[in-house]
Protein backbone atom coordinates (compact mmCIF):
# COMPACT_ATOMS: atom_id res chain seq x y z
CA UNK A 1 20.66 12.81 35.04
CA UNK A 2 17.45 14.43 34.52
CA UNK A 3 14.13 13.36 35.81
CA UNK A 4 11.04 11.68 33.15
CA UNK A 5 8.95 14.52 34.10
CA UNK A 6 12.36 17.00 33.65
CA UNK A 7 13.89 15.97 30.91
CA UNK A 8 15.05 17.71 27.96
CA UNK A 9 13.57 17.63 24.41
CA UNK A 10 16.34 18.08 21.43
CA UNK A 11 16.32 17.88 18.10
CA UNK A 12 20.21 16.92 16.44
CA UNK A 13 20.12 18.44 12.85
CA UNK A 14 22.55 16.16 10.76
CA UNK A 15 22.53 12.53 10.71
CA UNK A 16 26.57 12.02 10.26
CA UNK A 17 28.57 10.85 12.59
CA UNK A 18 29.02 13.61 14.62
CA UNK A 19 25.54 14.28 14.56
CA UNK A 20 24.53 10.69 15.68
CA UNK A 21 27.30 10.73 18.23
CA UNK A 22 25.69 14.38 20.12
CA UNK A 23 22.36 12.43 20.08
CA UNK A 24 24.14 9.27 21.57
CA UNK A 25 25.81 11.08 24.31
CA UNK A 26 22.52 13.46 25.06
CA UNK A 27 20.96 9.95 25.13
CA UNK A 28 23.12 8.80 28.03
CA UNK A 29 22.39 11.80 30.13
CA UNK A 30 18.52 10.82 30.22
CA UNK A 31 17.46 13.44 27.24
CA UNK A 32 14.33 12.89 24.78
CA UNK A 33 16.56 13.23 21.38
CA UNK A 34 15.39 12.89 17.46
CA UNK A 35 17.77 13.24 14.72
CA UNK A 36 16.74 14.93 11.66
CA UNK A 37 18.83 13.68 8.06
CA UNK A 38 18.03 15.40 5.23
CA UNK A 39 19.37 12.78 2.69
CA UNK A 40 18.37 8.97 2.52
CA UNK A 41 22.03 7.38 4.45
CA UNK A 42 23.04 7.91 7.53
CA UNK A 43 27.10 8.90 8.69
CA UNK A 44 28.50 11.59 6.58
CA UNK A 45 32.31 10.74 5.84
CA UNK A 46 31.83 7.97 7.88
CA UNK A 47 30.37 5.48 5.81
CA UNK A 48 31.48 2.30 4.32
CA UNK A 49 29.90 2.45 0.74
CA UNK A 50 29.38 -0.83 -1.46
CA UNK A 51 31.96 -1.54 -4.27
CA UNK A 52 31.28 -4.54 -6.10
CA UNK A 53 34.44 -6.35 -7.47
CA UNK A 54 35.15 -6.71 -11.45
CA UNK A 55 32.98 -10.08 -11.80
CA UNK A 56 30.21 -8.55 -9.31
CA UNK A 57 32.20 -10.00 -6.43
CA UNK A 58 31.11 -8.48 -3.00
CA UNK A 59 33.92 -5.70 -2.15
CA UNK A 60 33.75 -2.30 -0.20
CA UNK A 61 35.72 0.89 0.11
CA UNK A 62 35.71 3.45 3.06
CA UNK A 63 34.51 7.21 2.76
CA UNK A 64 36.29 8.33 5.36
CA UNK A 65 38.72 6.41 7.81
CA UNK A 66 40.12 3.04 6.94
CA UNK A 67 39.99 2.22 10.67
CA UNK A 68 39.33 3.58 14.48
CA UNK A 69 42.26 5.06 16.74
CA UNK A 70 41.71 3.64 20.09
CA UNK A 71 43.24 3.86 23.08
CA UNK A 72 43.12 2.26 26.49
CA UNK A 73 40.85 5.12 28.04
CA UNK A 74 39.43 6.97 25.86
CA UNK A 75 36.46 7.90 24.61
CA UNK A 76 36.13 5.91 21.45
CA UNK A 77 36.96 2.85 23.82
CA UNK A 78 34.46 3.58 26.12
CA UNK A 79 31.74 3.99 23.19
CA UNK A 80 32.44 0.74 21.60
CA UNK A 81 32.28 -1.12 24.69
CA UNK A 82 28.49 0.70 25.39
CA UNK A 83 27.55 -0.07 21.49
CA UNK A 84 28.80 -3.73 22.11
CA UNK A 85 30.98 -3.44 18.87
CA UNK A 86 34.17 -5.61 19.28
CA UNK A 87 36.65 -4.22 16.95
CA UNK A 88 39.81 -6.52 16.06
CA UNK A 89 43.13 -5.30 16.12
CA UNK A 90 44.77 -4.29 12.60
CA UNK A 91 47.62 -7.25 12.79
CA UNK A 92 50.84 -6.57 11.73
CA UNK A 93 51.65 -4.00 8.76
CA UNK A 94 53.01 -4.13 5.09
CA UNK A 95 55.86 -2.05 4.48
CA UNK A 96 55.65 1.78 4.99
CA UNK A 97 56.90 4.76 2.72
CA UNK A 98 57.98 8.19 2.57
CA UNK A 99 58.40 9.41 -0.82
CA UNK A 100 61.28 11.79 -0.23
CA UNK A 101 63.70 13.71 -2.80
CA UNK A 102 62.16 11.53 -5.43
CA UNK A 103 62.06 8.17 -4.08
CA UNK A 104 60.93 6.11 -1.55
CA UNK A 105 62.51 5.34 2.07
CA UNK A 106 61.54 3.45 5.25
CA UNK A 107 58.58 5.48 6.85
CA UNK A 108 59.58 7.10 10.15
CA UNK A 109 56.94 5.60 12.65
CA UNK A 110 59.64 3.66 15.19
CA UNK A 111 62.43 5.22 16.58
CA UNK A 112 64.53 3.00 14.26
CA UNK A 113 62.88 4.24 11.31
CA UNK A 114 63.48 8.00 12.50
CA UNK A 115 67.28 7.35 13.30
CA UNK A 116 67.41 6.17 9.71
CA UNK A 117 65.02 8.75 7.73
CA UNK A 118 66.08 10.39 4.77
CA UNK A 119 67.63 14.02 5.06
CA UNK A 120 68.42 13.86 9.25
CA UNK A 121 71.87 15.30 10.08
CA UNK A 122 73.68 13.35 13.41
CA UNK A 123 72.86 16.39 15.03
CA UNK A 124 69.25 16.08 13.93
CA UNK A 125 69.16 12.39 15.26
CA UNK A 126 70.91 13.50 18.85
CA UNK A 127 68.39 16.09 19.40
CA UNK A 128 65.73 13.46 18.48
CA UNK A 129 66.78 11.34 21.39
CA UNK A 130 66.75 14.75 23.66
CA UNK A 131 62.59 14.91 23.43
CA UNK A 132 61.89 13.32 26.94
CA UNK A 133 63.83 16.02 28.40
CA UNK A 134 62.22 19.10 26.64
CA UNK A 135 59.65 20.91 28.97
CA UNK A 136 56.19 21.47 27.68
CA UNK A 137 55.26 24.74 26.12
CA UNK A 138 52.39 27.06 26.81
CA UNK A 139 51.65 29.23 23.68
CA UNK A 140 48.59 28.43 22.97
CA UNK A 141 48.96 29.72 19.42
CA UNK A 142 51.43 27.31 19.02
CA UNK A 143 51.58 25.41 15.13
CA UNK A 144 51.99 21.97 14.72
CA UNK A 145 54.92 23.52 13.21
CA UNK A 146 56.42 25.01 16.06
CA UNK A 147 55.49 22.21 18.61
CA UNK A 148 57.56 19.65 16.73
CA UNK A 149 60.97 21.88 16.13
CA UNK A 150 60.36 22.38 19.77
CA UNK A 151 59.84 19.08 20.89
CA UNK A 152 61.90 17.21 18.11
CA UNK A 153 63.92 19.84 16.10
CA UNK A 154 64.14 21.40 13.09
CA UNK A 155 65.60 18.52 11.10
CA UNK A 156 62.96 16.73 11.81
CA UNK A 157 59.83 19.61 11.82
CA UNK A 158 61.88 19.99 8.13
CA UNK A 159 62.38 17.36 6.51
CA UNK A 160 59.60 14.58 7.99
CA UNK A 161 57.14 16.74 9.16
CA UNK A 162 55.17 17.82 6.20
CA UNK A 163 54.74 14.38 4.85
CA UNK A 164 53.17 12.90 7.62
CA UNK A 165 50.82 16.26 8.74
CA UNK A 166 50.05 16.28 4.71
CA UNK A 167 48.51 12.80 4.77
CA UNK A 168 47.02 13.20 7.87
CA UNK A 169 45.50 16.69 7.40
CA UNK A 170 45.77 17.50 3.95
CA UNK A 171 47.38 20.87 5.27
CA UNK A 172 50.89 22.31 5.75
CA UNK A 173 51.76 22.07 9.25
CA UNK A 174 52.61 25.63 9.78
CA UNK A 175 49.37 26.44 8.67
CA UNK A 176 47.31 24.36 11.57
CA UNK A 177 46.86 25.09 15.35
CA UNK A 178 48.24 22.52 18.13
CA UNK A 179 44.64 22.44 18.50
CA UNK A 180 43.85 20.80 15.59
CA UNK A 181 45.47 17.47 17.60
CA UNK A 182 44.79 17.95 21.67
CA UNK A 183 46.29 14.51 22.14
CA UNK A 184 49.61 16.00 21.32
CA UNK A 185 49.00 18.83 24.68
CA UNK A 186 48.04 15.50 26.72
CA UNK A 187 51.15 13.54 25.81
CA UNK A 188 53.17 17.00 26.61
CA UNK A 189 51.90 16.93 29.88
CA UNK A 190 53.04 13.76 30.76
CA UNK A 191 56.31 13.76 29.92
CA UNK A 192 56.27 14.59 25.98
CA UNK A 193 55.46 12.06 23.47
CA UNK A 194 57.22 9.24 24.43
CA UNK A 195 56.74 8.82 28.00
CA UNK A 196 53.53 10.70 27.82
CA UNK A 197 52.22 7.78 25.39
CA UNK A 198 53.71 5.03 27.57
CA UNK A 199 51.53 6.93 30.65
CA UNK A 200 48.06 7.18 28.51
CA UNK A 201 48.59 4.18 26.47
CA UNK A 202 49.37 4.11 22.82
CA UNK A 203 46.48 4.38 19.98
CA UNK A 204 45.88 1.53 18.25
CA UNK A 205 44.26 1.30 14.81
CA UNK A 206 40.76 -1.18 15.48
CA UNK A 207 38.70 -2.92 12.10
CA UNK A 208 35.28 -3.24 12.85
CA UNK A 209 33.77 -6.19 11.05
CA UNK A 210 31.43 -4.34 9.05
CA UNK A 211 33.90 -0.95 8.16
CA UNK A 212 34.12 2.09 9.60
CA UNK A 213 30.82 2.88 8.62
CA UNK A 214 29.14 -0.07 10.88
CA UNK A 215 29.76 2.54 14.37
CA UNK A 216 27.26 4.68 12.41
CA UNK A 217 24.42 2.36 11.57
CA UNK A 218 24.87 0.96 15.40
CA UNK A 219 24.42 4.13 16.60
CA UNK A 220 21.44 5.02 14.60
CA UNK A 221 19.66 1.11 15.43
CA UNK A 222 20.49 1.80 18.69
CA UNK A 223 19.25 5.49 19.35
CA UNK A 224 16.29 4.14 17.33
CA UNK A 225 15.04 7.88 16.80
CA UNK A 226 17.02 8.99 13.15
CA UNK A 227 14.49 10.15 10.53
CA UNK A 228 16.49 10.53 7.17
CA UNK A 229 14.70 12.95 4.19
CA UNK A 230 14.08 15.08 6.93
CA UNK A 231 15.98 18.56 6.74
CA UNK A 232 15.54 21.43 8.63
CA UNK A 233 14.22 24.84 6.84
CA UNK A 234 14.76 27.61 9.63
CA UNK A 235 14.48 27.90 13.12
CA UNK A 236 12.35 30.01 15.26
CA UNK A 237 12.32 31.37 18.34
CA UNK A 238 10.13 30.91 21.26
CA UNK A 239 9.62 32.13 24.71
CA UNK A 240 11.51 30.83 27.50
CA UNK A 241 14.66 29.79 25.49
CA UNK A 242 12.66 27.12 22.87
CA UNK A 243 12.56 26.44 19.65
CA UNK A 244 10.15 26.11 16.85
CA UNK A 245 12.43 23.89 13.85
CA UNK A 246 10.13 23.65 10.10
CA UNK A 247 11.13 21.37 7.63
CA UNK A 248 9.19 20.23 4.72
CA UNK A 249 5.94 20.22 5.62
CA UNK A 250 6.94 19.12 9.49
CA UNK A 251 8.05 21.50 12.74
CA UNK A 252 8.55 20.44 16.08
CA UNK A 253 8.97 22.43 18.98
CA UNK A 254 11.89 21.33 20.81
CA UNK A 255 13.87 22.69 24.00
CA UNK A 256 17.61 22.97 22.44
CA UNK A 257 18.39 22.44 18.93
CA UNK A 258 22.06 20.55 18.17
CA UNK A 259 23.16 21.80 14.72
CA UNK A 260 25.56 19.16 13.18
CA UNK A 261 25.60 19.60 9.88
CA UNK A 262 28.00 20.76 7.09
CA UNK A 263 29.40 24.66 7.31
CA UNK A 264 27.44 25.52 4.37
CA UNK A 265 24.29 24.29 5.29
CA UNK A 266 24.45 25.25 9.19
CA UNK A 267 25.73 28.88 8.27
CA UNK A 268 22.46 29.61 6.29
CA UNK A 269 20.24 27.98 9.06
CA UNK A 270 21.89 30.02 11.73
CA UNK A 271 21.91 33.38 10.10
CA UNK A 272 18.47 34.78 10.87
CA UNK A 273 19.15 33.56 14.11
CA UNK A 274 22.60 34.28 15.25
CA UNK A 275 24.46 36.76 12.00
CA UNK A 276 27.50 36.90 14.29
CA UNK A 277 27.75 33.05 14.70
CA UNK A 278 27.35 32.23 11.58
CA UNK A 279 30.00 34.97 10.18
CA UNK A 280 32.65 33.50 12.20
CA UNK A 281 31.52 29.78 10.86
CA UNK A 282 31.76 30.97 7.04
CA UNK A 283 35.39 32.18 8.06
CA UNK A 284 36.70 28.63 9.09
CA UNK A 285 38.59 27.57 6.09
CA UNK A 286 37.41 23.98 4.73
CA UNK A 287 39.34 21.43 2.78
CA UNK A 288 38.48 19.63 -0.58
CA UNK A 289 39.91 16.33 -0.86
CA UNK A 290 40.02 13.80 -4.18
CA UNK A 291 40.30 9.96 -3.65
CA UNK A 292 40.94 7.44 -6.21
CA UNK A 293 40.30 3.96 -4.74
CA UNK A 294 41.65 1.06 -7.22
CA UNK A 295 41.91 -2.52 -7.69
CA UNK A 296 45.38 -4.07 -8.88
CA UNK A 297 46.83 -7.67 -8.89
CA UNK A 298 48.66 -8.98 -5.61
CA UNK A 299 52.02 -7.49 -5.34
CA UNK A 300 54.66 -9.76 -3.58
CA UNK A 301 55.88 -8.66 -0.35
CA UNK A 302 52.38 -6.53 0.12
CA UNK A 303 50.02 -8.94 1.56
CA UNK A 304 49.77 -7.21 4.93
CA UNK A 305 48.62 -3.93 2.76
CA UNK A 306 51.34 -0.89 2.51
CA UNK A 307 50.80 2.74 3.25
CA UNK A 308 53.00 5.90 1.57
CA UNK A 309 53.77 9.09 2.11
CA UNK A 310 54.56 12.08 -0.30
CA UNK A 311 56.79 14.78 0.92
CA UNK A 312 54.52 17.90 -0.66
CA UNK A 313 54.98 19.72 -3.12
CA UNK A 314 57.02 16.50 -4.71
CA UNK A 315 54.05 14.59 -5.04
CA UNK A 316 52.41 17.81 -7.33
CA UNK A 317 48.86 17.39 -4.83
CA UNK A 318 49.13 13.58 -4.35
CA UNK A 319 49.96 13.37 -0.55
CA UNK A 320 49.81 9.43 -0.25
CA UNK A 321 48.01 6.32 -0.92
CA UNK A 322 47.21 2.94 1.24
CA UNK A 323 46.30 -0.55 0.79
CA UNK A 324 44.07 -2.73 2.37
CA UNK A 325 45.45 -6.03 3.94
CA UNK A 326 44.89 -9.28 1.86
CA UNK A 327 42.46 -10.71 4.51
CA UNK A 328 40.65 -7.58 4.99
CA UNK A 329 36.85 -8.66 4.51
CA UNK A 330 36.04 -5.18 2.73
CA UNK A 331 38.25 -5.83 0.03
CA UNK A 332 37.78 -8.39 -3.25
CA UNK A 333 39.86 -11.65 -2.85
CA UNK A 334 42.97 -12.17 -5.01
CA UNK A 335 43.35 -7.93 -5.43
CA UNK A 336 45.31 -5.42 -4.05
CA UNK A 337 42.74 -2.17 -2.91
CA UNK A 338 44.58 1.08 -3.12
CA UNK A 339 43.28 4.24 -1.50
CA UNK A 340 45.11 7.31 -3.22
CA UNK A 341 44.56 10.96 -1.81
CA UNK A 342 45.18 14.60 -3.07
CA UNK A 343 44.43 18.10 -3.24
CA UNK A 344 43.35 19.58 0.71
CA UNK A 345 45.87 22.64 0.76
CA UNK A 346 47.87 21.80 -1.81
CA UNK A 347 47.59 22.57 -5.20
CA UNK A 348 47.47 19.31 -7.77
CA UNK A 349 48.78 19.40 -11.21
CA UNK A 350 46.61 19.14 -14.01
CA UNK A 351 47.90 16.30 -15.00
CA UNK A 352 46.27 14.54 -11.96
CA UNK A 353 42.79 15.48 -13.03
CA UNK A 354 42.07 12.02 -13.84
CA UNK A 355 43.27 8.51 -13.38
CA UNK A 356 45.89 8.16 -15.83
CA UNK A 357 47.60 11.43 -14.61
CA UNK A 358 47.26 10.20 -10.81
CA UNK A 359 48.66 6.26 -11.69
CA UNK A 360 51.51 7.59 -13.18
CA UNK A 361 52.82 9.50 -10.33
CA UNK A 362 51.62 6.63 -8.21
CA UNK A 363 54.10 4.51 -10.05
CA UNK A 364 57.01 6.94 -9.12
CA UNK A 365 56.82 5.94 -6.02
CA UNK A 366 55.57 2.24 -6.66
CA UNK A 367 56.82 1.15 -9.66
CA UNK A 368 55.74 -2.45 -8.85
CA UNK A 369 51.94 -1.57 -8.60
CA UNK A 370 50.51 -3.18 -11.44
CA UNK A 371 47.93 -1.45 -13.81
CA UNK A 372 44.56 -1.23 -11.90
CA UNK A 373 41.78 -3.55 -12.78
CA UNK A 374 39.00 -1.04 -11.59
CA UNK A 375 39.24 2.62 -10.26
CA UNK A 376 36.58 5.03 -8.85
CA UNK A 377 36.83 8.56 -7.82
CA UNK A 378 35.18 9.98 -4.55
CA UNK A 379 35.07 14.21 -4.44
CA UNK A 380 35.34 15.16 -1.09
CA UNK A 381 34.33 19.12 -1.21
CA UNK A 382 35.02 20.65 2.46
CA UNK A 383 35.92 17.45 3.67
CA UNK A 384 39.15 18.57 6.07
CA UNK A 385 38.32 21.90 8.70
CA UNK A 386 41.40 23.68 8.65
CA UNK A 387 42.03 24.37 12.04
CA UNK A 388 44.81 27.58 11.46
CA UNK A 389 45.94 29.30 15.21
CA UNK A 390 43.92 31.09 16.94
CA UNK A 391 40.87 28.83 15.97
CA UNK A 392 40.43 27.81 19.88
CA UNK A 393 39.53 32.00 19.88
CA UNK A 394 37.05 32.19 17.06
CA UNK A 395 35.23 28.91 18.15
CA UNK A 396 34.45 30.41 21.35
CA UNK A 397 33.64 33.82 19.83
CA UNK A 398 31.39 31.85 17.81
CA UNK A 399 29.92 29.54 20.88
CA UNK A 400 29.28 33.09 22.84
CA UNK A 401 27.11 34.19 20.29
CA UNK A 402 24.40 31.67 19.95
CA UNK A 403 21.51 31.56 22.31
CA UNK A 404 21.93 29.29 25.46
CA UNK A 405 19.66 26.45 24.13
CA UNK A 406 21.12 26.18 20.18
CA UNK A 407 24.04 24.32 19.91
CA UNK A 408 26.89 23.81 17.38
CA UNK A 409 29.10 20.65 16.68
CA UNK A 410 31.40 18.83 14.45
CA UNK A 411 35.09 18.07 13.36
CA UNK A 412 35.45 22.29 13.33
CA UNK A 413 34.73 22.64 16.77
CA UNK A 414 36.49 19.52 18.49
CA UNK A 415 38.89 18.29 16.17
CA UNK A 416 39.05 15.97 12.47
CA UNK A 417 39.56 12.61 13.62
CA UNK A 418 36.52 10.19 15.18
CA UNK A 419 38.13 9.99 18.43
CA UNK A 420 38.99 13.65 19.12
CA UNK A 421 34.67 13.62 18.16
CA UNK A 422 33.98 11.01 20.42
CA UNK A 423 36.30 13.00 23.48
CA UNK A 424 34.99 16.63 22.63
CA UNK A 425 31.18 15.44 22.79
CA UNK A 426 31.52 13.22 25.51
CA UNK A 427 32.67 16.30 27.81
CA UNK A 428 30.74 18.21 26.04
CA UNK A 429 27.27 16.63 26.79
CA UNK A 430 28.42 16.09 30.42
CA UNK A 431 29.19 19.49 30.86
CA UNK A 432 26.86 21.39 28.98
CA UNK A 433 23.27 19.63 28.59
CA UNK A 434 22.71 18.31 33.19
């Protein structure tokens, strides 16, 4: 760690979460940080935003995850412990779906539930059993694809696959890198992905009391050096590897600038700067995503919350929707909250432009789900990085061609989920920033 009299001064452009989770981690290794925010709330996708119930009751709905994937060693572990945030365990599950070949079965997520999944020939459920004793690959083009007709067949990669890729990342899976999920290379190593999960220790889906959103605001109280309606104009360089940053009517000069912000706005800061870098950032594909949250009557049978999902294109854009548990503290008592997502790479039909459209092909799937007692809709524009083959290549093209002391972070460079963030910085500021 450095020295007082050594230490590094950094400015982290972008107050979401991977923003505030850079400045956490530069933090740790003894560095002088400040976090610029251009906009008044801290967090990005990662915030739990206020939705009053129908009488004004208090009620909440997430931006971005419903919960935190943690597991035994990881990153995301390690952080809540430091941040003293003592997430509970999920409890048991509702039921879970896949809408397949127009109605709904059992969702594949035990081995039970795979034996049993709709469209599996015997032969498909024998070579199912075969995974522990398929050696790990090494293409490191390799799709998600691929890696799971390797690993688990083509019945499977077939007929399960896309369903539960689509509702994860809102993509096809032949169109995303292995990359996109380095867990997946970690289980592979250790036997494949049911003795390498038994070795690392499963993921298990945490609630923190106050949402998903509360790891953000404890970051920010505890780094104690965020300063929102502050956004960055242009950079400048100095001698010696600094940097002058101007905002509105503020500049600071710093000795490494973290840029964690949205493509959009980071490719027109880092143009003057680095054209190269911020060609190859304009060329990673991003994702729009549309979510409906809604509030229904109690459903028998659903009290533990449910979660579906749509085998694409049958779902015509809508890729799945989930439910919070009865007890969950976010949601209103006495009503069912639904979470309903489309669009990302697929097209939807016009019909699902608005909520009408979207409940009736919800009730294709759930024909018990009564008619919703409140909706709202949250546009999500670039909200998934698709992360094709060969991304690995371009980031590091792109990484080469900035300047030693400006940095670049985010879901496009370590992967879409919070603890993928939380492992890829971690290393990251360890390795990079002594």
């Amino acid at each position: 760690m450095d020295t007082p009299a050594t230490r590094t001064r950094i400015i982290v452009l972008g107050g979401g979460i991977s923003g505030l989770l850079a400045a956490w981690y530069l933090r740790q290794r003894g560095h002088e940080v400040e976090v610029w925010e251009a906009t008044s709330t801290i967090g990005g996708w990662a915030q739990t935003l206020a939705w009053p119930g129908p009488q004004g009751e208090p009620g909440w709905l997430e931006r971005g995850p419903q919960g935190l994937r943690v597991s035994r060693n990881g990153a995301l572990a390690r952080l809540l412990l430091e941040l003293d945030l003592e997430a509970r365990p999920a409890g048991s599950k509702g039921p879970r779906w896949l809408g397949r070949g127009g109605r709904r079965h059992p969702g594949p997520t035990t081995l039970a539930g795979l034996l049993g999944a709709p469209g599996l020939s015997l032969g498909d459920k024998l070579r199912l059993l075969a995974e522990p004793l398929i050696p790990a690959g090494n293409d490191p083009g390799e799709t998600l694809q691929a890696f799971f007709a390797r690993r688990l067949g083509g019945g499977f990669a077939r007929e399960l696959l896309p369903a539960l890729v689509g509702g994860v990342l809102a993509a096809p899976p032949d169109r995303i890198g292995l990359e996109a999920l380095p867990r997946l290379r970690q289980l592979e190593a250790r036997g494949g992905l049911l003795l390498g999960g038994l070795r690392l220790g499963a993921e298990r889906t945490r609630l923190l009391p106050g949402g998903t959103g509360s790891l953000a605001r404890t970051l920010a109280e505890r780094l104690g050096c965020v300063r929102t309606e502050t956004s960055a104009r242009s950079l400048e360089a100095l001698p010696a590897g600094r940097w002058r940053v101007h905002g509105e009517g503020i500049a600071a000069e710093v000795d490494a600038v973290v840029v964690a912000l949205p493509a959009s706005q980071a490719t027109s800061l880092l143009a003057p700067v680095s054209p190269k870098a911020a060609d190859l950032l304009e060329g990673i594909p991003r994702l729009d995503l549309r979510v409906w949250h809604s509030r229904h009557a109690p459903v028998p049978g659903w009290e533990r919350g449910f979660s579906l999902l749509v085998h694409p294109p049958e779902g015509h854009g809508l890729l799945g929707a989930v439910a919070f548990a009865g007890d969950d503290p976010r949601g209103v008592p006495g009503l069912l909250q639904v979470r309903t997502y489309l669009g990302g790479a697929f097209p939807v039909a016009p019909g699902l432009e608005a909520w009408p459209g979207v409940f009736a092909e919800l009730r294709r799937w759930l024909p018990e789900l009564p008619e919703a007692v409140q909706v709202r809709e949250e546009v999500c524009p670039g909200a998934f990085p698709l992360l094709a083959p060969g991304h690995g290549g371009r980031v590091t093209q792109l990484l080469t061609a900035l300047p030693p002391s400006l940095h670049w972070v985010g879901a496009a460079r370590f992967g879409p989920g919070l603890p993928e963030l939380a492992e890829g910085l971690e290393a990251w500021a360890q390795a990079r920033l002594r």
